[in-house]
Protein backbone atom coordinates (compact mmCIF):
# COMPACT_ATOMS: atom_id res chain seq x y z
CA UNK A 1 -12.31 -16.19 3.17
CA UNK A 2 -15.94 -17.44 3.17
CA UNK A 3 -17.74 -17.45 -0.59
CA UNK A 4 -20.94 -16.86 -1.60
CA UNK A 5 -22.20 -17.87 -5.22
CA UNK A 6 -23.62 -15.27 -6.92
CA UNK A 7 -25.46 -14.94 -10.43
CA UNK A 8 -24.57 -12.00 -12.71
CA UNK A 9 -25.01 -11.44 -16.34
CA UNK A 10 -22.46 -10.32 -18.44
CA UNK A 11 -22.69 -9.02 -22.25
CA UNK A 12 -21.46 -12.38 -24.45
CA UNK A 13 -18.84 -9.82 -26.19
CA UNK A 14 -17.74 -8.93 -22.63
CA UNK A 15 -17.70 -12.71 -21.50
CA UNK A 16 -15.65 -13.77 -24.69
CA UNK A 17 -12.98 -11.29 -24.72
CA UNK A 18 -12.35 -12.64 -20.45
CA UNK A 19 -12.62 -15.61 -22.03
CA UNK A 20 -9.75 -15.29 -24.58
CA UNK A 21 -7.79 -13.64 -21.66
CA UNK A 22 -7.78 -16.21 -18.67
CA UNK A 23 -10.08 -19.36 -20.25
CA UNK A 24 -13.83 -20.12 -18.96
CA UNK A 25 -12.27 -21.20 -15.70
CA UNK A 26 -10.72 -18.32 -14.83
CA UNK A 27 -13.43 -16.33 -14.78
CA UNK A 28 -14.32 -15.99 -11.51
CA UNK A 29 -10.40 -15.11 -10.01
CA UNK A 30 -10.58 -12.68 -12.80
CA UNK A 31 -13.54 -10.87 -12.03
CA UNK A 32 -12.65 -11.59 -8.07
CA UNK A 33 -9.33 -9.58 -8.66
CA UNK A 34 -11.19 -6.96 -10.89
CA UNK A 35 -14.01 -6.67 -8.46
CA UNK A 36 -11.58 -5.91 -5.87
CA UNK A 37 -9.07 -3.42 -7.74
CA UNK A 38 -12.38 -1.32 -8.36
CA UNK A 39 -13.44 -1.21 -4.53
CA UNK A 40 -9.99 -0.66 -3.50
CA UNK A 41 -9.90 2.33 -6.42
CA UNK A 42 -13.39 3.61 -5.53
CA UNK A 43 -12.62 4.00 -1.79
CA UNK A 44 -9.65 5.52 -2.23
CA UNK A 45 -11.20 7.64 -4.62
CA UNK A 46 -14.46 8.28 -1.76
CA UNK A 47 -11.68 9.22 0.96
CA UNK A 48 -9.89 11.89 -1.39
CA UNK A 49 -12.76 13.79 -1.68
CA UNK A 50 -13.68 13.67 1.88
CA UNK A 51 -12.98 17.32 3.84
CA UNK A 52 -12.38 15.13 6.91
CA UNK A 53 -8.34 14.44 8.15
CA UNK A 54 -7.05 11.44 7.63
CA UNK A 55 -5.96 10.93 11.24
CA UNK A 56 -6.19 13.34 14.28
CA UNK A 57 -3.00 15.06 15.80
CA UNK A 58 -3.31 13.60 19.20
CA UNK A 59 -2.39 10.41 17.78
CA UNK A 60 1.07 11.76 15.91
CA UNK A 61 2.80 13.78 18.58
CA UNK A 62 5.62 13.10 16.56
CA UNK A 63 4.57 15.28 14.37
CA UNK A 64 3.82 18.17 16.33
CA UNK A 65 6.42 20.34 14.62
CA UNK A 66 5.60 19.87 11.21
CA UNK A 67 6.21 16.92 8.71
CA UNK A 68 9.56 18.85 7.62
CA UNK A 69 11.16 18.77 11.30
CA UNK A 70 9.92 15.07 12.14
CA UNK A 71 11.61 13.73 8.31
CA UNK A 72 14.37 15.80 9.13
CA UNK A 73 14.72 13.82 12.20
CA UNK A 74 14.24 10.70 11.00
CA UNK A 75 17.24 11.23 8.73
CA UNK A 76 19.41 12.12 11.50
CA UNK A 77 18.83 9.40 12.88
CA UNK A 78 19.66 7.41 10.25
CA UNK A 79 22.58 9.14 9.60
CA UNK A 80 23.76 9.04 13.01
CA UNK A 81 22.93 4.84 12.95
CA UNK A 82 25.09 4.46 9.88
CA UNK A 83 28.00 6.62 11.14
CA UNK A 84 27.84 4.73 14.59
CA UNK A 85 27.90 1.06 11.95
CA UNK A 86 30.89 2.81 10.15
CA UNK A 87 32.91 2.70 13.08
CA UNK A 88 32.47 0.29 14.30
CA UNK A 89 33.69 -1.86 10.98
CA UNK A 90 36.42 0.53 11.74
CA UNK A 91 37.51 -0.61 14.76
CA UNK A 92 36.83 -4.07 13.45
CA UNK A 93 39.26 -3.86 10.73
CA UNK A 94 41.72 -2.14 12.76
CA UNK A 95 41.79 -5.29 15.33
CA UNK A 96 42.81 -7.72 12.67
């Protein structure tokens, strides 16, 4: 990732209490990871009030007949993959 130094000012109470929390030379990770948590918050934030869908149904036909059929589904399918594992060991066990 490609850095740029920058020049802020802080408030000296604000600077001393990072200070007593990661040491002068973490400052910059901290406010880095800080800096980033806020974005991350902010956007999320920004797309939870937009009116717009998160994705368009053309790309989730799987989900063309509702999110309760397609979960539904997904658990049968589990189901059926575990039952199919279950004999199997079955059969294993049987062998020996």
């Amino acid at each position: 990732m490609k850095r740029q130094r920058t020049h802020i000012l802080l408030p000296q109470a604000l600077l001393r209490d990072i200070d007593r929390m990661v040491g002068p030379r973490g400052r910059s990770a901290f406010l880095v990871e800080t800096a980033q948590e806020e974005v991350k918050r902010r956007k999320l934030l920004q797309f939870l009030e937009n009116d717009e869908p998160a994705w368009e149904d053309g790309d989730h036909p799987e989900m063309s007949g509702g999110s309760a059929a397609w979960v539904e589904e997904l658990r049968k399918e589990s189901d059926d993959r575990r039952g199919k594992a279950c004999r199997q060991a079955k059969r294993g066990r049987s062998r020996t």
